[in-house]
Protein backbone atom coordinates (compact mmCIF):
# COMPACT_ATOMS: atom_id res chain seq x y z
CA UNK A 1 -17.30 18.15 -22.68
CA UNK A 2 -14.14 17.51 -24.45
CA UNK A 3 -12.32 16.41 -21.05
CA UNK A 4 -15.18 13.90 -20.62
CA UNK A 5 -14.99 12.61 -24.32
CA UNK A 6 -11.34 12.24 -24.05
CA UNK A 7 -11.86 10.43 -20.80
CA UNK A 8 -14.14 7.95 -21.92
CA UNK A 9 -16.92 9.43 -19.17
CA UNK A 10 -20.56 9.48 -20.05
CA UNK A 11 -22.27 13.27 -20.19
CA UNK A 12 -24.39 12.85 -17.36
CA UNK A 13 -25.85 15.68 -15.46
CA UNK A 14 -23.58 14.72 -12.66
CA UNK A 15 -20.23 14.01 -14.25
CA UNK A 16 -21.23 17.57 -16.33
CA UNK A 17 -21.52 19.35 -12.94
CA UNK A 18 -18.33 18.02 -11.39
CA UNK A 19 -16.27 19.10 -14.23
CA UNK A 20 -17.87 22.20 -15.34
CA UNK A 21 -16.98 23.43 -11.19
CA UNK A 22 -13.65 21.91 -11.66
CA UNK A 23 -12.63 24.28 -14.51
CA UNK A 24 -14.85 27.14 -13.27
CA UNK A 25 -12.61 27.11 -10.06
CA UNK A 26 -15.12 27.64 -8.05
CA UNK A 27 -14.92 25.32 -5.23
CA UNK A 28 -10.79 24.64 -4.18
CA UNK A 29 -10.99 21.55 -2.01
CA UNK A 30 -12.68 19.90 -5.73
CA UNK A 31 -10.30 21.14 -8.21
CA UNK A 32 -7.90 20.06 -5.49
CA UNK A 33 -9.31 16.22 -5.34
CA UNK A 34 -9.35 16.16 -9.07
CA UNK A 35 -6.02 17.41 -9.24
CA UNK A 36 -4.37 14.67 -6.53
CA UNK A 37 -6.57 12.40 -8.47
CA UNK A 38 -4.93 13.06 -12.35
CA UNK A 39 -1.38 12.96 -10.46
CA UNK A 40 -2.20 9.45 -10.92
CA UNK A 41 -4.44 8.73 -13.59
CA UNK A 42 -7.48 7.96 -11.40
CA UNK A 43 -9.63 10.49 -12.74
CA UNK A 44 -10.64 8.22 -15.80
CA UNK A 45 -12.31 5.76 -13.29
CA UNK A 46 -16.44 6.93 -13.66
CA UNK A 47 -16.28 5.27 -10.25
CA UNK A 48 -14.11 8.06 -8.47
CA UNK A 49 -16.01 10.38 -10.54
CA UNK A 50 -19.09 9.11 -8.48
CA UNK A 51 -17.65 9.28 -5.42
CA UNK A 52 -16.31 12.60 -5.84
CA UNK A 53 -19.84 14.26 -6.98
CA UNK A 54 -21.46 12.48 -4.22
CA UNK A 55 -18.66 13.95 -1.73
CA UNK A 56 -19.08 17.47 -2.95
CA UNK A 57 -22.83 17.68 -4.79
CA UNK A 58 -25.29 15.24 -3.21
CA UNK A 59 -27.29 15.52 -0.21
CA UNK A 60 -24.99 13.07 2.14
CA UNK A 61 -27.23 10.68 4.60
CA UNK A 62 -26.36 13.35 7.56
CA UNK A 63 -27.76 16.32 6.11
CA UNK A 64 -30.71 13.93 4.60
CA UNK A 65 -31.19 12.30 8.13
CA UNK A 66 -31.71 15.44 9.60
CA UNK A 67 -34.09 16.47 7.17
CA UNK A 68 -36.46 13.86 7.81
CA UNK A 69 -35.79 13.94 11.22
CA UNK A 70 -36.82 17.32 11.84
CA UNK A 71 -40.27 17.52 9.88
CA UNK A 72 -40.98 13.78 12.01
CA UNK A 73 -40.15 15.99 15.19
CA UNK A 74 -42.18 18.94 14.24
CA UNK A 75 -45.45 16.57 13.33
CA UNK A 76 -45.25 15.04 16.87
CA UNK A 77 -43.93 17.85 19.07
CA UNK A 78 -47.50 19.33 17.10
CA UNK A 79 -49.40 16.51 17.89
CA UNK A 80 -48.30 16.75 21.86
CA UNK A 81 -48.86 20.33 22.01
CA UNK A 82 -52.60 19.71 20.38
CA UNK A 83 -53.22 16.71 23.26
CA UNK A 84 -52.11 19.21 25.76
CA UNK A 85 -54.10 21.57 24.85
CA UNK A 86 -56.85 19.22 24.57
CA UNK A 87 -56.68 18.12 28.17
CA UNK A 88 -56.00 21.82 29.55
CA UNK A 89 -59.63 22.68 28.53
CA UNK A 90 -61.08 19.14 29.48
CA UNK A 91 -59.76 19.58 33.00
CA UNK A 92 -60.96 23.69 33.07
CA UNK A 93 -64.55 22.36 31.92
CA UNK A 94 -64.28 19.51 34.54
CA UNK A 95 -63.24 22.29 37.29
CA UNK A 96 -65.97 24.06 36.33
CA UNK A 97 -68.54 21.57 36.71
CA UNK A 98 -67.57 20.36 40.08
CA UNK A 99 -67.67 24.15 41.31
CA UNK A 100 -71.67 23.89 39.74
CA UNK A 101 -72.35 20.69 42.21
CA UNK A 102 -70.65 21.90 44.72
CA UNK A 103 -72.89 24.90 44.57
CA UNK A 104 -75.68 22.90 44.27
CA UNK A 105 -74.96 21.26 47.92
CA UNK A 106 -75.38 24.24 49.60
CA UNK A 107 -78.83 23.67 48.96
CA UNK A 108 -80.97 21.12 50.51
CA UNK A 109 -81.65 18.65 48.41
CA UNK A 110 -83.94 15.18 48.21
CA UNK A 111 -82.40 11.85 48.27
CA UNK A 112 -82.79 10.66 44.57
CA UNK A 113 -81.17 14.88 43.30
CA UNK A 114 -78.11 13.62 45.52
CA UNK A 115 -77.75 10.57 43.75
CA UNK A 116 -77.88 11.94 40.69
CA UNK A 117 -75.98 14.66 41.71
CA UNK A 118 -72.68 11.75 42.62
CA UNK A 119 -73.79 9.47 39.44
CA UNK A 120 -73.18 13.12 37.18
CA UNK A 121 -69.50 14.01 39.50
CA UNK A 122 -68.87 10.34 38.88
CA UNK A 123 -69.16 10.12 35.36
CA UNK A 124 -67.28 13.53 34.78
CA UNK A 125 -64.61 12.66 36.95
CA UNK A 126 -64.86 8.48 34.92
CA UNK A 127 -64.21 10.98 31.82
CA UNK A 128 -61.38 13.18 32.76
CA UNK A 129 -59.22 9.76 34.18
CA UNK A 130 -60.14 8.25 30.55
CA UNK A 131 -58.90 11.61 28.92
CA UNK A 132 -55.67 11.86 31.61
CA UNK A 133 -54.94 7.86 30.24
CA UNK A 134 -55.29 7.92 26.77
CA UNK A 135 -53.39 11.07 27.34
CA UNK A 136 -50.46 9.50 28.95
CA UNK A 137 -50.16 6.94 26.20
CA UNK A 138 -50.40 9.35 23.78
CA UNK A 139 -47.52 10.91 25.31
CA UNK A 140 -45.52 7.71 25.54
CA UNK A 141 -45.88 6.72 22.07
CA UNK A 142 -45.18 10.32 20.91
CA UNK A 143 -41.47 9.82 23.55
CA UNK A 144 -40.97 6.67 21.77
CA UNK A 145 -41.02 8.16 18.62
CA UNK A 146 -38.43 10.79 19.33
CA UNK A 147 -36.08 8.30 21.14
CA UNK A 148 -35.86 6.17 17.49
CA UNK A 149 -35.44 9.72 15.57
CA UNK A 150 -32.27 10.47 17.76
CA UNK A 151 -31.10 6.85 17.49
CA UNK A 152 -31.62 7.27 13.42
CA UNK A 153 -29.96 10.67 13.20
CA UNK A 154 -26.92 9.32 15.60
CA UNK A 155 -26.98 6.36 13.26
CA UNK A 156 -27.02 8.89 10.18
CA UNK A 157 -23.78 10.94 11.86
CA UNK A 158 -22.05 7.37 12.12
CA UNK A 159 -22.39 6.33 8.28
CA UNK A 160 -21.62 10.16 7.40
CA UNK A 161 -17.96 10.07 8.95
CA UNK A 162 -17.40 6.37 7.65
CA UNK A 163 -16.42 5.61 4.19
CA UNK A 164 -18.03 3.18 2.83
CA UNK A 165 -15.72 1.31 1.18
CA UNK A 166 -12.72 0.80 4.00
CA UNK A 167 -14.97 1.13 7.16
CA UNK A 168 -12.38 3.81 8.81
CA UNK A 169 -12.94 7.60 8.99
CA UNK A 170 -13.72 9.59 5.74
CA UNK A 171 -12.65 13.20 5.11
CA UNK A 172 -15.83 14.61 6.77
CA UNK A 173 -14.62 12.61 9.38
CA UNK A 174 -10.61 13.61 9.29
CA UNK A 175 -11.51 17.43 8.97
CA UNK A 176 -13.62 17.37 12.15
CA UNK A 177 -10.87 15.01 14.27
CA UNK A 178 -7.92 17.48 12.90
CA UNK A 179 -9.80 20.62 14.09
CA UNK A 180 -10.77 19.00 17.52
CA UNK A 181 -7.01 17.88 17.89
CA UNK A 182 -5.47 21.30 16.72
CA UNK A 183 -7.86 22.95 19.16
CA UNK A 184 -6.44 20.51 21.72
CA UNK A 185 -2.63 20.83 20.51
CA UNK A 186 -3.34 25.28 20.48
CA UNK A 187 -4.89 25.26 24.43
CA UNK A 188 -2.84 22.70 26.11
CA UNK A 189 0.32 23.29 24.79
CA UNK A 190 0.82 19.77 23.11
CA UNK A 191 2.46 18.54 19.98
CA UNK A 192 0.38 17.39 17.11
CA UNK A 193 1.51 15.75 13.99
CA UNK A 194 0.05 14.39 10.50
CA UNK A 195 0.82 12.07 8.42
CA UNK A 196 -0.70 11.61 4.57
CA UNK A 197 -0.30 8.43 2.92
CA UNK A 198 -0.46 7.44 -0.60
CA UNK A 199 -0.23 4.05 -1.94
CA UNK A 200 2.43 3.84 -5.02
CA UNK A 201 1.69 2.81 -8.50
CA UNK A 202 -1.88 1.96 -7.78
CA UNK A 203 -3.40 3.14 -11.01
CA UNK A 204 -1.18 0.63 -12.65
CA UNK A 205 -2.12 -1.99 -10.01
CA UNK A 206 -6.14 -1.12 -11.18
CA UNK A 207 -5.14 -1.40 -14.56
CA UNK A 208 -3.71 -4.46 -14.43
CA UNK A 209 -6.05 -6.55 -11.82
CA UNK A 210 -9.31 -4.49 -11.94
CA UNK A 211 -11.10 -2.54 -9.41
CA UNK A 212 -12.05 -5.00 -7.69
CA UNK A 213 -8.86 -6.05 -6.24
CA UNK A 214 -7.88 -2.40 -6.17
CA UNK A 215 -10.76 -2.00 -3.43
CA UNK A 216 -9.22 -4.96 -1.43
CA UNK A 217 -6.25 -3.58 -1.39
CA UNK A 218 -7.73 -0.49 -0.60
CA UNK A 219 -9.70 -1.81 2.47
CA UNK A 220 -6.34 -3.84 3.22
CA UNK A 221 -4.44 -0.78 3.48
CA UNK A 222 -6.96 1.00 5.78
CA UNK A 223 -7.28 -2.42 7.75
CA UNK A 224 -3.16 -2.21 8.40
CA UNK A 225 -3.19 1.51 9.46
CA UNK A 226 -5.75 0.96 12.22
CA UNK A 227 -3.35 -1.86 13.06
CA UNK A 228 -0.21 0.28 13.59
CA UNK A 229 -1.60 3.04 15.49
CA UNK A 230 -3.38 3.07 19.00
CA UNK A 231 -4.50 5.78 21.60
CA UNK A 232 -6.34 8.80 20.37
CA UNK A 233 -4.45 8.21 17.23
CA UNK A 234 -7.00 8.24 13.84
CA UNK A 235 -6.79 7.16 10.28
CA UNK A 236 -9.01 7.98 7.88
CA UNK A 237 -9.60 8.00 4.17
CA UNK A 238 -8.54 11.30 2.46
CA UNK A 239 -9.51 10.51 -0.96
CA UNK A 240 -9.10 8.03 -3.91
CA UNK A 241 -5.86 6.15 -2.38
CA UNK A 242 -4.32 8.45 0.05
CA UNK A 243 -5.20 8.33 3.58
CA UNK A 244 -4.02 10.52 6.51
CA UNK A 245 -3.70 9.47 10.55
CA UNK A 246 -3.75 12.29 12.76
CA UNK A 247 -1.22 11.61 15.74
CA UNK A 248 -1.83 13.99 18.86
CA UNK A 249 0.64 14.42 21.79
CA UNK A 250 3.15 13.69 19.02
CA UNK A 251 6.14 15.10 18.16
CA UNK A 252 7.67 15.46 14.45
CA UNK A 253 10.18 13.02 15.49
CA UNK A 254 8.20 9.92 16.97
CA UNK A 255 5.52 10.39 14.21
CA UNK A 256 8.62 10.00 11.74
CA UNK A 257 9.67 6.77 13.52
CA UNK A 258 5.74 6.05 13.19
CA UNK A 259 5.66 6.44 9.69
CA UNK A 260 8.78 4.38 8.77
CA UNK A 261 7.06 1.44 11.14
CA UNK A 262 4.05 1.98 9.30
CA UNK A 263 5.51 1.62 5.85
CA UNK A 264 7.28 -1.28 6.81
CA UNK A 265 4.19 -2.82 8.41
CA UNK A 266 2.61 -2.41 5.27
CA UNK A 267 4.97 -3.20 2.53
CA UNK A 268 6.15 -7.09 4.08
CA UNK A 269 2.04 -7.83 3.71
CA UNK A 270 1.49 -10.13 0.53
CA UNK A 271 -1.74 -8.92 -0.84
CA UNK A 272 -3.37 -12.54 -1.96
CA UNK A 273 -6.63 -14.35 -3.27
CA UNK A 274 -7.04 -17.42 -1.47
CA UNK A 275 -9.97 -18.05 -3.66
CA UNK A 276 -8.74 -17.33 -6.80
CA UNK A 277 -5.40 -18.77 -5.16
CA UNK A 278 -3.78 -15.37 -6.50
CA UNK A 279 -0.94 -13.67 -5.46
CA UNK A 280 -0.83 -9.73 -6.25
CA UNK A 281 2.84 -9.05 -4.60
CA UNK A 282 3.54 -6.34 -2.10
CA UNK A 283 1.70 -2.77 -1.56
CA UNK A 284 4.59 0.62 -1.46
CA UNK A 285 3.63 2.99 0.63
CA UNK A 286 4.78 7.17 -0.06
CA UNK A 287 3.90 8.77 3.32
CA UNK A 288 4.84 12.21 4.07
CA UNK A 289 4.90 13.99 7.83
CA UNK A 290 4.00 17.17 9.36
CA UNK A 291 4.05 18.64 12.60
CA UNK A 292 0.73 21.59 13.57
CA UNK A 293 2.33 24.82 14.26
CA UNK A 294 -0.14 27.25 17.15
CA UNK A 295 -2.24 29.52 15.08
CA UNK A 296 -2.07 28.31 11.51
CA UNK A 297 -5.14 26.64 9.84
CA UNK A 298 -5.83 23.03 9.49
CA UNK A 299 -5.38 23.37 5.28
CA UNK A 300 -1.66 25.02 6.36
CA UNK A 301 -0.39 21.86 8.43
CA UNK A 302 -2.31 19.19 5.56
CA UNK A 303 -0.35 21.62 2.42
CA UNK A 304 3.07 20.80 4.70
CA UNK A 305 2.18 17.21 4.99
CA UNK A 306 1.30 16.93 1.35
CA UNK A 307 4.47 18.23 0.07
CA UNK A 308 6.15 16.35 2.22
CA UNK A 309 4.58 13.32 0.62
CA UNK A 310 4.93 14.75 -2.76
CA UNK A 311 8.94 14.86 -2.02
CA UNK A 312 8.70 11.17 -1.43
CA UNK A 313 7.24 10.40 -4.48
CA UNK A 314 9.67 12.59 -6.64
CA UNK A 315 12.52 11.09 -4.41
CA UNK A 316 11.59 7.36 -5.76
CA UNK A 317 8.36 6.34 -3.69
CA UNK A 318 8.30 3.79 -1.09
CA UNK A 319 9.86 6.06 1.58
CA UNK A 320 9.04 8.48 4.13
CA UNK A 321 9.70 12.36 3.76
CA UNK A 322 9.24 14.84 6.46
CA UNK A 323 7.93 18.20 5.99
CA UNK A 324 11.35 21.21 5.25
């Protein structure tokens, strides 16, 4: 309560939860945000705050998606089986009463039994085709239903790797890619190599322009990265304003050359307003680098990258450090 008062953050339930687990310790990869996030000041914005309870305490759209999904599924696989079911007796009672006429020809019978006899086989069999169609489109609105629950839960996974601010990868999204391409990098014998990125000073660049321009830069920075890499290559948003791009089949040394292009890249961009006809200067880029070593886990090869990055920052920012 006190570290909320003193940051000027209202006492909601959710900004209670986030920090009460913070100092309870009892989820790392939290206290670890929080942590990155104070390094800088950020953790006074309500907005990260927001983001970071939604990251690690709210149902996300995936997990929701699938929820709905599956009790939509389980009504109409139900409703199927019941049709099914349905028709299997129909077509046993319909069996049965053709066996009865066709008993009944092997006696002799008058003219007008015999018609009767076809009028009764034609109405049953006039009942079982009207059963057998309203069956079948049953069935095909029942398929149609499940073909636009798969299209909404793909559509779900989509917006749950995606961060909704820069459009590029989030860290649900980086965690999976790094573990596919360390998999990868472990079986086939291939170099791998990280790089986290942090954009300098931008707690004082919030202060002093607002959030609002602090998200276009954001989204500029993310928009640049995509820019400088190419292949299998992937950047995604880490957190607040660092970002990481995972570079397989690359060795420490080209991703170093990478990084220093990227920086560059970045830092000769004029970040501008054409509406306000504003012009916010130049963006610094700390980027540190990191190559996967066989066997260790994927938290091992992002602590290297990290203090890599760190050593950039205490080294005067606006450079590129590689890992010891």
């Amino acid at each position: 309560m006190e570290r909320m008062l003193s940051e000027r953050l209202p006492p909601t339930p959710e900004n209670f939860t986030l920090w009460f687990v913070y100092f309870s310790g009892r989820n790392p990869d939290l206290t670890r945000a929080i942590d990155l996030a104070c390094r800088d000041g950020l953790a006074t914005s309500q907005t990260l705050c927001e983001e970071l309870y939604k990251r690690f305490f709210a149902l996300d759209a995936e997990a929701q998606a699938i929820r709905e999904t599956s009790d939509k599924a389980r009504y109409a696989l139900g409703r199927i089986l019941e049709q099914l079911g349905n028709v299997g007796s129909e077509t046993e009672r319909y069996g049965n009463t053709l066996t009865g006429f066709r008993d009944e020809l092997d006696q002799p019978l008058s003219l007008p039994e015999l018609r009767a006899m076809i009028a009764a086989v034609a109405a049953e069999t006039k009942e079982i085709v009207d059963r057998q169609t309203a069956l079948q489109l049953q069935l095909q609105e029942s398929s149609q239903q499940l073909a636009e629950m798969r299209v909404s839960l793909d559509s779900a996974r989509r917006e749950a790797l995606t961060d909704g601010l820069t459009g590029i990868g989030n860290r649900k999204a980086f965690d999976l890619l790094l573990q596919e391409a360390m998999d990868e990098s472990a079986r086939e014998a291939l170099p791998l190599s990280l790089m986290m990125v942090d954009i300098d000073h931008f707690k004082a660049f919030n202060d002093t322009h607002g959030h609002l321009v602090g998200d276009h830069v954001l989204k500029l920075v993310a928009r640049m990265l995509t820019e400088c890499i190419k292949g299998r290559d992937t950047a995604a948003r880490y957190g607040g304003e660092e970002f990481a791009i995972i570079l397989p089949r690359t060795s420490l040394d080209n991703a170093l050359k990478l990084a220093e292009q990227v920086r560059t890249f970045v830092g000769a961009r004029q970040i501008v307003n054409k509406a306000r006809n504003a012009n916010y200067g130049t963006v610094a880029l700390s980027v540190g680098v990191a190559q996967f070593r066989p066997g260790e886990p994927a938290s091992a090869l992002v602590r290297r990258a990290d203090e890599a990055l760190y050593a950039a920052k205490r080294s005067g920012r606006n450079r590129v450090a590689v890992e010891a």
